[in-house]
N, C-alpha and C. Protein backbone atom coordinates (compact mmCIF):
# COMPACT_ATOMS: atom_id res chain seq x y z
N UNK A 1 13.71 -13.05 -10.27
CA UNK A 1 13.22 -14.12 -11.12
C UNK A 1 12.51 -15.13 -10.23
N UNK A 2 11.23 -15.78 -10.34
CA UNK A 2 10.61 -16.51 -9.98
C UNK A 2 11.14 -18.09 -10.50
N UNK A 3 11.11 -18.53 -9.14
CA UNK A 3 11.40 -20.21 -10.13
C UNK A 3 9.98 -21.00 -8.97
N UNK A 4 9.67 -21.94 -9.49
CA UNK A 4 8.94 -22.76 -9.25
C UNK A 4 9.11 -23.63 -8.07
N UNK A 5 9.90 -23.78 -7.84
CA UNK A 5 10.37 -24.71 -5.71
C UNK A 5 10.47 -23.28 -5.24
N UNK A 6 9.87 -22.77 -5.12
CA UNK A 6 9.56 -21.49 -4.35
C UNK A 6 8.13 -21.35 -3.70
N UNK A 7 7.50 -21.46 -3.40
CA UNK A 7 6.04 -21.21 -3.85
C UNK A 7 5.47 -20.25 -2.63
N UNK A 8 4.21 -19.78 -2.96
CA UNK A 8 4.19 -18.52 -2.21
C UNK A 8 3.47 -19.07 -0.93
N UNK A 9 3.72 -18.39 -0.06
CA UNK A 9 3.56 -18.97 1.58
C UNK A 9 2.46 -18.32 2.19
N UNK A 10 1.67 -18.20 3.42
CA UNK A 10 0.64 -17.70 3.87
C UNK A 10 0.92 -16.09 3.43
N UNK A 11 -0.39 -15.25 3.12
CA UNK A 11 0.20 -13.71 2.98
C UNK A 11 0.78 -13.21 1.97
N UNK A 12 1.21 -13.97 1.29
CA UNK A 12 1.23 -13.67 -0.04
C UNK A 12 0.54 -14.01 -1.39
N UNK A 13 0.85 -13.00 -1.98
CA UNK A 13 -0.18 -12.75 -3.58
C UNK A 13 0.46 -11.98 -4.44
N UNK A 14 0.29 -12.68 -5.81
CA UNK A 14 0.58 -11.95 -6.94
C UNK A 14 0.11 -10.79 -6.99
N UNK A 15 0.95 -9.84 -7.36
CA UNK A 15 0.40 -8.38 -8.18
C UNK A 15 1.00 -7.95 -9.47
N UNK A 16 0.45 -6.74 -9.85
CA UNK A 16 1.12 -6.03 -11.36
C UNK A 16 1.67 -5.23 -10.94
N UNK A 17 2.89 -4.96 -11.48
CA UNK A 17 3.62 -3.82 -11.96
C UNK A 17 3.74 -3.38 -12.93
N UNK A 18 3.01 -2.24 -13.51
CA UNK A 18 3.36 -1.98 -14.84
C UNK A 18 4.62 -0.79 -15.15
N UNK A 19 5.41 -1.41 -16.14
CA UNK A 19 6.44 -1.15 -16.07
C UNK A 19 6.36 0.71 -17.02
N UNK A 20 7.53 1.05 -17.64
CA UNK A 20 7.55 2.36 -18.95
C UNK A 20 8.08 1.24 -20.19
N UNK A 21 7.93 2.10 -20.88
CA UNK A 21 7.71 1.65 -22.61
C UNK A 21 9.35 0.59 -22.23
N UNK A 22 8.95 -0.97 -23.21
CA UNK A 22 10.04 -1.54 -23.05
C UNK A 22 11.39 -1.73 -21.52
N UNK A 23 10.87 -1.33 -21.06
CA UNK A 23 11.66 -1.43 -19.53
C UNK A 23 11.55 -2.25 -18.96
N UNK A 24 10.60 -3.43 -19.48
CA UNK A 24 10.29 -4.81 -18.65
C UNK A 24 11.36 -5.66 -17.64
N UNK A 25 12.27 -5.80 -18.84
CA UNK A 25 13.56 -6.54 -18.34
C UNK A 25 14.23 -5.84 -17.04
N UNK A 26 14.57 -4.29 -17.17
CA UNK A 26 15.12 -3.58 -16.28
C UNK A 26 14.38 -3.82 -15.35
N UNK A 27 13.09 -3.44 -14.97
CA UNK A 27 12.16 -3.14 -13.83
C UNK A 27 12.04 -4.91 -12.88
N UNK A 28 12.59 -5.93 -14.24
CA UNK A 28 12.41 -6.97 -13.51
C UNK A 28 14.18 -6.84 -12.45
N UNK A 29 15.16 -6.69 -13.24
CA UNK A 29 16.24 -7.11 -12.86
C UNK A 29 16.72 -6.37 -11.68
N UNK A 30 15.79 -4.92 -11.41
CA UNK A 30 15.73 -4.30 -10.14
C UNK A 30 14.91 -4.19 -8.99
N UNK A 31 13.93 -5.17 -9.66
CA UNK A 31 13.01 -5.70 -8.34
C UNK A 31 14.03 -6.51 -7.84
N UNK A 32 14.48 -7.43 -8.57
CA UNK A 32 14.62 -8.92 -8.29
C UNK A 32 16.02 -8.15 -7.19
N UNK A 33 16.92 -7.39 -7.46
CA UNK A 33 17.89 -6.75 -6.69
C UNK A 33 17.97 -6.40 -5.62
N UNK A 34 16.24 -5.97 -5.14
CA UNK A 34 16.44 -5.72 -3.95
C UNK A 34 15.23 -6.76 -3.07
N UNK A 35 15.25 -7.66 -3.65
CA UNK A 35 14.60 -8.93 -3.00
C UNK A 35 13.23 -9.39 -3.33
N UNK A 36 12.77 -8.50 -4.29
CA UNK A 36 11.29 -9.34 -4.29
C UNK A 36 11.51 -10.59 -5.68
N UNK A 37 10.14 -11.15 -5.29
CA UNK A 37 9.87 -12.24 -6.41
C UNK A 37 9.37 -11.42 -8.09
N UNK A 38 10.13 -11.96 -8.48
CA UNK A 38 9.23 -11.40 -10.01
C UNK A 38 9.00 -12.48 -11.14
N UNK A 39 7.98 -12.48 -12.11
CA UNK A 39 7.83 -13.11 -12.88
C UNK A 39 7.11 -12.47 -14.08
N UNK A 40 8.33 -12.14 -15.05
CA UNK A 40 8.12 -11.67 -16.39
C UNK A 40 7.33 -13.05 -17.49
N UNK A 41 6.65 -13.08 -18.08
CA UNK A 41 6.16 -14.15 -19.18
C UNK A 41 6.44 -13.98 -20.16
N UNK A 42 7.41 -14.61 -21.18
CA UNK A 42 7.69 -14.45 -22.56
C UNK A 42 7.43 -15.45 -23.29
N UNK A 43 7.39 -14.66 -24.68
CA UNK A 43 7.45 -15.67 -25.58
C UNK A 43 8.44 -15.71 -26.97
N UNK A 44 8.29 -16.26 -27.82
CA UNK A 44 9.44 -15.96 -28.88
C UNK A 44 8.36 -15.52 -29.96
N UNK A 45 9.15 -14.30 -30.61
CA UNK A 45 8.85 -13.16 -30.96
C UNK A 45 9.21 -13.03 -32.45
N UNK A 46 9.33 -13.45 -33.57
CA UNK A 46 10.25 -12.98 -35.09
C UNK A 46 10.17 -11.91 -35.17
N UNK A 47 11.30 -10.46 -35.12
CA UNK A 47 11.18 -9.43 -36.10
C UNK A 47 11.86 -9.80 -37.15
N UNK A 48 10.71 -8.74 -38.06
CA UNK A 48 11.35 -8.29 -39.76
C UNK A 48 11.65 -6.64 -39.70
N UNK A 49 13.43 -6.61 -40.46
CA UNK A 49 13.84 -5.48 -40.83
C UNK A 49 14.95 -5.48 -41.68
N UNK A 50 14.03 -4.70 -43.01
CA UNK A 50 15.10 -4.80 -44.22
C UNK A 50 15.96 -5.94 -44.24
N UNK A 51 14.56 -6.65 -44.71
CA UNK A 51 15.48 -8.62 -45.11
C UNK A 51 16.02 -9.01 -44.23
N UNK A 52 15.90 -8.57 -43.34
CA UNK A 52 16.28 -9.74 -42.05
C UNK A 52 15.52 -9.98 -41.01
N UNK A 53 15.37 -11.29 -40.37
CA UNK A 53 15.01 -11.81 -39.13
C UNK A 53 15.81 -11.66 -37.89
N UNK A 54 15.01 -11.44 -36.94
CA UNK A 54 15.54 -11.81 -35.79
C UNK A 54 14.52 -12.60 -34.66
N UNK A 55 14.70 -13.18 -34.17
CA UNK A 55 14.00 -14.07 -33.13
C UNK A 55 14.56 -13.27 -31.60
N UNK A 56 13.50 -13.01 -31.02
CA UNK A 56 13.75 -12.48 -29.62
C UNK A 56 12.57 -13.10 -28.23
N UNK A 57 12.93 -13.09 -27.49
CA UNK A 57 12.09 -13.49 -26.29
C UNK A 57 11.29 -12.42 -25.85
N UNK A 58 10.23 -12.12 -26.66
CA UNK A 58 9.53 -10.64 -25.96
C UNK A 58 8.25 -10.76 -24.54
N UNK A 59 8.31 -9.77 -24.11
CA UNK A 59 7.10 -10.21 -22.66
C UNK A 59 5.80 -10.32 -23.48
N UNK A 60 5.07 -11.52 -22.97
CA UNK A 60 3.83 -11.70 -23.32
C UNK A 60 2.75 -10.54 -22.93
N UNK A 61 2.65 -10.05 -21.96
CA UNK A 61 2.34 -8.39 -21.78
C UNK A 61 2.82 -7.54 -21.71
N UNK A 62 3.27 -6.96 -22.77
CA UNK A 62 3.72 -5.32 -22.95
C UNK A 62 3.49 -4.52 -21.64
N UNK A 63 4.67 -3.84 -21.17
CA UNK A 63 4.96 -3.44 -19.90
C UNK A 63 4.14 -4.00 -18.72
N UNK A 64 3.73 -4.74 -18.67
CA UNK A 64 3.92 -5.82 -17.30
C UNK A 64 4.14 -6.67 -17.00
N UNK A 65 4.53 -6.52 -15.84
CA UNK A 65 4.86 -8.15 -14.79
C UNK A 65 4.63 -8.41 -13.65
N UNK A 66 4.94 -9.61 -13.26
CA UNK A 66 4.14 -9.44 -11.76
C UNK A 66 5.39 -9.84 -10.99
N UNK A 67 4.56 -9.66 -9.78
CA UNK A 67 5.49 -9.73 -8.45
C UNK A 67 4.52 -10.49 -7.47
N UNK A 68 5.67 -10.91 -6.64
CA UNK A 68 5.15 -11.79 -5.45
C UNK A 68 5.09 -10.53 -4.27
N UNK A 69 4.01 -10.23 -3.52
CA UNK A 69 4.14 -9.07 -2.48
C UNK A 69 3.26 -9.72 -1.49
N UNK A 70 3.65 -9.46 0.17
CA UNK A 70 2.88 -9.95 1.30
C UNK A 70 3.43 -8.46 1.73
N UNK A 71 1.89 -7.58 1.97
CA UNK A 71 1.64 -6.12 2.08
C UNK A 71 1.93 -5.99 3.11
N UNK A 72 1.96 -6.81 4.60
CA UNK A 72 1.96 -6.29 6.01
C UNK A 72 3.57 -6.26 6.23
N UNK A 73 4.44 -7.52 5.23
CA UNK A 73 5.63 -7.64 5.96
C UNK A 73 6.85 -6.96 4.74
N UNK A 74 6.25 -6.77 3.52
CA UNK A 74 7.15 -6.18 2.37
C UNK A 74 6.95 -4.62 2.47
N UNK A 75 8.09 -3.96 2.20
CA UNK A 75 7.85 -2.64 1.42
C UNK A 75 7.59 -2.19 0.39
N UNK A 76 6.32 -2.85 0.03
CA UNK A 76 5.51 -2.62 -1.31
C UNK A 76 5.78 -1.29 -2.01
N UNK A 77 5.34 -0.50 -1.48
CA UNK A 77 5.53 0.87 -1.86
C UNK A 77 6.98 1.54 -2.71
N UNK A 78 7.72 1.36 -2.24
CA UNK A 78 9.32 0.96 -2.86
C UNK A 78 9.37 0.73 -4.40
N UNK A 79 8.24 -0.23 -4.52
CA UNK A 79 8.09 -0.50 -6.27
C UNK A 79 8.00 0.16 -7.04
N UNK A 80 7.31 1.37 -6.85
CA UNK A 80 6.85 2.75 -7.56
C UNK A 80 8.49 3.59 -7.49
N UNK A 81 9.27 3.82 -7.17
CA UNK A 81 10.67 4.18 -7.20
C UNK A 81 11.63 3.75 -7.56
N UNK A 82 10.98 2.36 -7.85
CA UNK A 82 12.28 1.71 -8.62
C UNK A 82 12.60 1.70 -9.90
N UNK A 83 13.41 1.84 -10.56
CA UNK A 83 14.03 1.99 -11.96
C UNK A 83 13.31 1.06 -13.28
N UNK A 84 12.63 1.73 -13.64
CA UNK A 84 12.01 0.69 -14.85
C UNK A 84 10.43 0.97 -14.86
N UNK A 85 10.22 1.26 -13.70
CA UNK A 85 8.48 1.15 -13.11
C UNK A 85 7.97 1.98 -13.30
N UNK A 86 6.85 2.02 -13.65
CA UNK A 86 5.65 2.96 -13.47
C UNK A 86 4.91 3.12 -12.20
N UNK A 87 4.24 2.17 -11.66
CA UNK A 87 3.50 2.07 -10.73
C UNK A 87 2.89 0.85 -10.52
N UNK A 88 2.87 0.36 -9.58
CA UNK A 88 1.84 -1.15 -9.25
C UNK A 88 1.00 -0.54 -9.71
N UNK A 89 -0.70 -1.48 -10.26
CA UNK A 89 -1.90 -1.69 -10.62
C UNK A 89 -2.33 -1.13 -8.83
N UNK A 90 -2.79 -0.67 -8.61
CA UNK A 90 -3.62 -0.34 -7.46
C UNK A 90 -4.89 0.03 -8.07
N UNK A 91 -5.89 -0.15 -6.34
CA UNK A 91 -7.32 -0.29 -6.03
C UNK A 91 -7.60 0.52 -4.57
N UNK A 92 -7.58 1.60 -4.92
CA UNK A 92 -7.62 3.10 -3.92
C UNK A 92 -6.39 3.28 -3.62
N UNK A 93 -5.90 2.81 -2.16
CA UNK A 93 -4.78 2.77 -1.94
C UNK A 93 -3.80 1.60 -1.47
N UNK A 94 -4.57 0.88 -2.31
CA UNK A 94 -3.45 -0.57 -1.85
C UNK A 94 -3.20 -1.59 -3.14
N UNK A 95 -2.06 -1.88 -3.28
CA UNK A 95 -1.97 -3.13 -4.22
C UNK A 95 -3.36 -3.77 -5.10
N UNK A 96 -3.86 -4.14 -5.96
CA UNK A 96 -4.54 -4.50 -6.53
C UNK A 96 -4.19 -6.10 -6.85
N UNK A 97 -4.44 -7.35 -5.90
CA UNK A 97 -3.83 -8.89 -6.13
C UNK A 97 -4.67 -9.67 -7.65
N UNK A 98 -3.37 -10.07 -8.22
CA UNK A 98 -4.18 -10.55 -9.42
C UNK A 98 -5.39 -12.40 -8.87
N UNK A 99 -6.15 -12.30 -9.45
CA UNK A 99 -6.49 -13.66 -9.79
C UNK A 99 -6.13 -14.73 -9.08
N UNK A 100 -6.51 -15.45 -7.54
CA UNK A 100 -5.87 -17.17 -7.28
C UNK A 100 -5.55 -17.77 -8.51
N UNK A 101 -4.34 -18.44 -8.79
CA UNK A 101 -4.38 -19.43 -10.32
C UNK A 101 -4.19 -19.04 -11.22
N UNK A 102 -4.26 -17.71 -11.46
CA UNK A 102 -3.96 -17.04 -13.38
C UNK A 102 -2.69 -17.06 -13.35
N UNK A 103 -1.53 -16.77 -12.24
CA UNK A 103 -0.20 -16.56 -12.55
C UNK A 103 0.22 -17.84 -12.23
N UNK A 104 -0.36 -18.45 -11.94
CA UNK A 104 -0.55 -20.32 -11.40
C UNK A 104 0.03 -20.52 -12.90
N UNK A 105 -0.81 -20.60 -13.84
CA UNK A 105 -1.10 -21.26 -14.95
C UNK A 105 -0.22 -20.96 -15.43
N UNK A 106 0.09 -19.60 -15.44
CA UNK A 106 1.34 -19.46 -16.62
C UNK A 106 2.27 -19.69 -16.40
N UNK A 107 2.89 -20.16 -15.13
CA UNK A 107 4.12 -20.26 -14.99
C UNK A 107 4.13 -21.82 -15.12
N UNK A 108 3.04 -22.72 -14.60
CA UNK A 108 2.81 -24.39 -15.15
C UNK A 108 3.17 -24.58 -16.71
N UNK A 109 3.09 -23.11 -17.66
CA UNK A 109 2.98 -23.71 -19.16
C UNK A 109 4.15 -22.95 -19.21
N UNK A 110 5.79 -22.26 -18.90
CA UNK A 110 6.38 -22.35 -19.17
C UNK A 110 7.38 -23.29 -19.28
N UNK A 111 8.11 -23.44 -20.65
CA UNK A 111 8.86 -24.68 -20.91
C UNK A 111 10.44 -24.60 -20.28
N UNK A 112 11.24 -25.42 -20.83
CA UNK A 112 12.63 -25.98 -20.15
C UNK A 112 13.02 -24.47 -20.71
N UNK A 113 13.24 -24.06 -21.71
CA UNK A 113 13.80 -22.69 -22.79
C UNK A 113 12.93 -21.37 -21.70
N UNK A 114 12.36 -21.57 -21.15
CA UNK A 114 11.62 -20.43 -20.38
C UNK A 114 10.66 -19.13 -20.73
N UNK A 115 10.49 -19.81 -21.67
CA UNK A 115 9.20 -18.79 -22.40
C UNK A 115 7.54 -19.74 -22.08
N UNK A 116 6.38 -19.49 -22.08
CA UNK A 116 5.25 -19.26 -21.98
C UNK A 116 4.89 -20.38 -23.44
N UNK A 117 4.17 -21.42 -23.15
CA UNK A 117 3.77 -22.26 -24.46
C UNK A 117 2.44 -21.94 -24.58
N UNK A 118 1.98 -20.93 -25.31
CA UNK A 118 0.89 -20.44 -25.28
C UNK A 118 -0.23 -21.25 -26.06
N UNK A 119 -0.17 -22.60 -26.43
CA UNK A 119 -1.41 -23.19 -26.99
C UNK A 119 -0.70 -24.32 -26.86
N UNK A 120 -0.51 -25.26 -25.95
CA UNK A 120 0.10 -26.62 -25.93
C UNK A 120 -0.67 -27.77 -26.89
N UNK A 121 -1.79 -27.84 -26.53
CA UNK A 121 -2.79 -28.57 -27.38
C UNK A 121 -3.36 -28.40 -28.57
N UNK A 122 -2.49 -28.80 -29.79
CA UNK A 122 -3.07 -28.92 -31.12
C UNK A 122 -2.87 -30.59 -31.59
N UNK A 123 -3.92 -30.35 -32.62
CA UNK A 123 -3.47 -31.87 -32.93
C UNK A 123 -3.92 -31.86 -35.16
N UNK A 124 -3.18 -32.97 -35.63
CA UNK A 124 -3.29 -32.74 -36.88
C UNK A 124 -4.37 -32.58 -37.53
N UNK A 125 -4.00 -31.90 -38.67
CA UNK A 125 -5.25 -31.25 -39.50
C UNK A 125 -5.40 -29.79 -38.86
N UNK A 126 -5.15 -29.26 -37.99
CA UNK A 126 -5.50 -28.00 -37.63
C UNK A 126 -5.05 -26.84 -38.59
N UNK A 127 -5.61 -25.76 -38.52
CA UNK A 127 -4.65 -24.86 -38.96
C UNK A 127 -3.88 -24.42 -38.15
N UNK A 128 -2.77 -23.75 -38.59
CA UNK A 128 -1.93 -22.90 -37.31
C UNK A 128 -1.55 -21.89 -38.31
N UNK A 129 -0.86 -20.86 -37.22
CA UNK A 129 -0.14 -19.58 -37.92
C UNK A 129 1.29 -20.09 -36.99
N UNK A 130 2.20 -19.51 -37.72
CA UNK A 130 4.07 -19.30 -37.58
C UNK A 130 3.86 -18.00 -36.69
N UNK A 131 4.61 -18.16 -35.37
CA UNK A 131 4.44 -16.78 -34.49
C UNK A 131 6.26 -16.53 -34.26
N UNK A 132 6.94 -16.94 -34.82
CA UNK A 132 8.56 -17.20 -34.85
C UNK A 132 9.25 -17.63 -36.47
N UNK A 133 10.04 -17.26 -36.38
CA UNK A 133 11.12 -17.68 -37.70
C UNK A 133 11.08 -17.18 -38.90
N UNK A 134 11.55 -17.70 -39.91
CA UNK A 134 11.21 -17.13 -41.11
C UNK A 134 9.74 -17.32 -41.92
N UNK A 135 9.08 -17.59 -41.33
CA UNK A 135 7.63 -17.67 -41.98
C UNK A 135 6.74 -16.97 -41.17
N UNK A 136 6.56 -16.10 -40.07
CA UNK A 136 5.78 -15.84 -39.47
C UNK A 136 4.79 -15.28 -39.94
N UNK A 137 3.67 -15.40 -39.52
CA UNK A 137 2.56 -14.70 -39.58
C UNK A 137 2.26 -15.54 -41.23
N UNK A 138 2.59 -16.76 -41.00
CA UNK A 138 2.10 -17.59 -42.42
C UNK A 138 1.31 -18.63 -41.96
N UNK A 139 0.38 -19.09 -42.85
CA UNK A 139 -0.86 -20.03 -41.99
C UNK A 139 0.15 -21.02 -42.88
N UNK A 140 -0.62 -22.32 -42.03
CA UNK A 140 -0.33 -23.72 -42.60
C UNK A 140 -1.13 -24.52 -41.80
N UNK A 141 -1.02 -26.13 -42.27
CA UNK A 141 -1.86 -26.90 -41.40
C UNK A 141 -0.55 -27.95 -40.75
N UNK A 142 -0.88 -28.63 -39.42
CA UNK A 142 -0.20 -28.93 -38.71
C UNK A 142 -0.54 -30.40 -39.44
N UNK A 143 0.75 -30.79 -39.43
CA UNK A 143 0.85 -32.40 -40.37
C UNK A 143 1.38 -33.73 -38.98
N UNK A 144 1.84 -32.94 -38.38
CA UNK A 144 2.54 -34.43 -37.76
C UNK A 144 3.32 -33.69 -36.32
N UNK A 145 2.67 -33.78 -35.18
CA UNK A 145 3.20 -33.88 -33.68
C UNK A 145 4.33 -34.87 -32.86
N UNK A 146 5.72 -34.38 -32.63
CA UNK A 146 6.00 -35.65 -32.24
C UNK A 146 6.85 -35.52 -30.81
N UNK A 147 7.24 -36.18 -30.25
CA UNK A 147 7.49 -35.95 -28.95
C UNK A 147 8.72 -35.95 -28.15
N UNK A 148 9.72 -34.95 -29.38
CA UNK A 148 10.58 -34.40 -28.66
C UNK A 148 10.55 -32.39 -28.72
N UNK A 149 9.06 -32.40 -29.12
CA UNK A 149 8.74 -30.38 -28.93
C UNK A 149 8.82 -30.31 -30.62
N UNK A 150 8.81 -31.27 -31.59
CA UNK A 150 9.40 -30.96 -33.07
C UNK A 150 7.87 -30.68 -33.45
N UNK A 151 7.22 -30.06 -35.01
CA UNK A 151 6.21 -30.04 -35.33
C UNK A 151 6.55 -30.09 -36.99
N UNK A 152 5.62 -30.85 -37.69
CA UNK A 152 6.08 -30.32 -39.31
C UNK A 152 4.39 -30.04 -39.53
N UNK A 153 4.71 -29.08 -40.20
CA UNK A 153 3.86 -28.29 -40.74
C UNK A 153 3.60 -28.14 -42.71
N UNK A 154 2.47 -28.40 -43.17
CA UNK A 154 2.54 -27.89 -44.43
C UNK A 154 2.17 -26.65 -44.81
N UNK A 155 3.14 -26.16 -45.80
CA UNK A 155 2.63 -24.69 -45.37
C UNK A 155 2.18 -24.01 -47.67
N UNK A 156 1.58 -23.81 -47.68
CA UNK A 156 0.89 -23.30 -48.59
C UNK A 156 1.63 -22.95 -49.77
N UNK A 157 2.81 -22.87 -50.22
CA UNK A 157 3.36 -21.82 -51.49
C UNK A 157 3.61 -22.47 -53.11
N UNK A 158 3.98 -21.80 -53.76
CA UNK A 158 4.07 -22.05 -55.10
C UNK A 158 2.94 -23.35 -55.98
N UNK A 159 1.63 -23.41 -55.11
CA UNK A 159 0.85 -24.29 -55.88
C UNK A 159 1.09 -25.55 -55.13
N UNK A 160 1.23 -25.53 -53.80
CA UNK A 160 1.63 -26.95 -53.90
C UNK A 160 1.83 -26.89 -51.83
N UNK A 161 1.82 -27.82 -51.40
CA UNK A 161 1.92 -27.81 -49.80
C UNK A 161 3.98 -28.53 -49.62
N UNK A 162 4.16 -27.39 -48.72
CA UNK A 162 5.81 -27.69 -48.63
C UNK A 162 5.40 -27.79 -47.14
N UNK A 163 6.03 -29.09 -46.51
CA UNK A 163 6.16 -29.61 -45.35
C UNK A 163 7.96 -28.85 -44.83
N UNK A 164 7.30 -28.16 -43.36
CA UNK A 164 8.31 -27.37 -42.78
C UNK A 164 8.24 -28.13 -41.24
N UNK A 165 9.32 -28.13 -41.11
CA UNK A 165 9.65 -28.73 -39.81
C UNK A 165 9.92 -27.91 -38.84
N UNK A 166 9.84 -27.29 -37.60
CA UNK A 166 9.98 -26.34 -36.23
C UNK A 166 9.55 -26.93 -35.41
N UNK A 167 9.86 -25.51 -34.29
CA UNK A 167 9.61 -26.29 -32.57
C UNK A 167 8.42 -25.55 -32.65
N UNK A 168 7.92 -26.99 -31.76
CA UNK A 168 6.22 -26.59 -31.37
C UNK A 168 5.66 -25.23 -30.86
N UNK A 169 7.12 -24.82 -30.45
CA UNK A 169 6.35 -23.28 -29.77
C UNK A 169 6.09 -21.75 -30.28
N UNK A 170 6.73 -22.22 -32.05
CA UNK A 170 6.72 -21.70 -33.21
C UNK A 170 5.31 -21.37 -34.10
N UNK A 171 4.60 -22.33 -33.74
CA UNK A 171 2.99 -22.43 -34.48
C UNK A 171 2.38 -22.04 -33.16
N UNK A 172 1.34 -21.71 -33.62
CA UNK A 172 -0.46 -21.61 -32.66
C UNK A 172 -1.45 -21.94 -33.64
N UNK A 173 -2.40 -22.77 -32.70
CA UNK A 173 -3.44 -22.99 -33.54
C UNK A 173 -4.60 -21.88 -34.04
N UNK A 174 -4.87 -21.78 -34.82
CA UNK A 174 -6.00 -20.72 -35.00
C UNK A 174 -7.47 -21.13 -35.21
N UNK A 175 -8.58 -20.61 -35.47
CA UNK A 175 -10.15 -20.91 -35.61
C UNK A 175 -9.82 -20.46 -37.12
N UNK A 176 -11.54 -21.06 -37.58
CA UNK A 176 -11.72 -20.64 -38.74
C UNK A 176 -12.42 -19.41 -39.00
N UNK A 177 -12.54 -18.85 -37.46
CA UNK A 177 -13.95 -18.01 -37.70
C UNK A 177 -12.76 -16.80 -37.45
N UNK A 178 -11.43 -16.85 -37.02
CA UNK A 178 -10.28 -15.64 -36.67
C UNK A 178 -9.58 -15.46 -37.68
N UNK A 179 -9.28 -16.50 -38.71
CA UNK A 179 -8.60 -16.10 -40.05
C UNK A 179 -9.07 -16.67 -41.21
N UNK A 180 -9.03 -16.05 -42.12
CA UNK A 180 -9.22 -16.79 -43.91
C UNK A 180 -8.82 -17.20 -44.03
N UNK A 181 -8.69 -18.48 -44.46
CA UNK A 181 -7.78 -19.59 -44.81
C UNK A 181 -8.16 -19.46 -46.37
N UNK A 182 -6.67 -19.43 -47.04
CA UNK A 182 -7.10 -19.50 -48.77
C UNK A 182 -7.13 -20.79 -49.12
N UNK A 183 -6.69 -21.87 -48.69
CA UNK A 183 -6.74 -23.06 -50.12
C UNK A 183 -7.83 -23.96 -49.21
């Protein structure tokens, strides 16, 4: 697990590991076992099944994650054998380093709860969609921001706008040009 008062030192760079179907968690919890840095990105997730919800922390990329690797002094190679893994992202025969700053960013926008706040900046009047809870995948417009992570939202049903209250990391904002908005 990657935490943040860590930070990466001369020689080192992010890479991918892409993991096998759903193995994320494992492939992280056996890197992390035998010493490297890892950093899975999640977010919160609603499933629906037969009338019920569940809320889960799923990886923001489906079988991958990254790792902290410095190629001259780690046994990179090792990764490909470890339990969960598929194979690092490679580029002929060496590691493939993601991006200066892309794994920067995401780990700056994870919150205290440790998931990934994937659209921090909305402000009222927007639309948003529910990406968590019992409304997901329901548009509404964002009514009122306030500043303990709370959001109320009005959300569209029976003829009429019903103001719903959640955590901010529950909505995303959307365009008008990505969804139909009916009313």
């Amino acid at each position: 697990m990657y935490t943040l008062d860590c930070p990466l030192v001369e020689g080192e760079r992010w890479y991918v590991v892409h993991t096998l179907p759903h193995r994320e968690q494992s492939a992280q919890h056996h890197l992390d076992a035998q010493g490297f840095r890892t950093f899975l990105p999640r977010y919160r997730k609603t499933l629906r099944h037969a009338r019920s919800l569940k809320t889960v922390f799923a990886p923001l990329f489906s079988r991958y994650l990254f790792i902290v690797l410095h190629l001259r002094r780690d046994r990179w190679r090792s990764v490909n054998g470890t339990y969960g893994v598929a194979t690092l992202v490679m580029q002929r025969e060496n590691p493939l380093p993601v991006l200066r700053g892309a794994v920067e960013a995401l780990l700056a926008s994870v919150t205290s709860t440790g998931i990934v706040a994937l659209c921090p900046e909305m402000q009222p009047g927007q639309p948003v969609r529910f990406i968590a809870g019992p409304f997901a995948e329901h548009l509404g417009i964002l009514d009122h921001l306030s500043n303990s992570g709370r959001v109320r939202v009005l959300l569209e049903m029976m003829n009429g706008r019903i103001p719903v209250e959640l955590q901010r990391s529950d909505v995303i904002p959307i365009s008008a040009s990505s969804d139909k908005m009916l009313w």
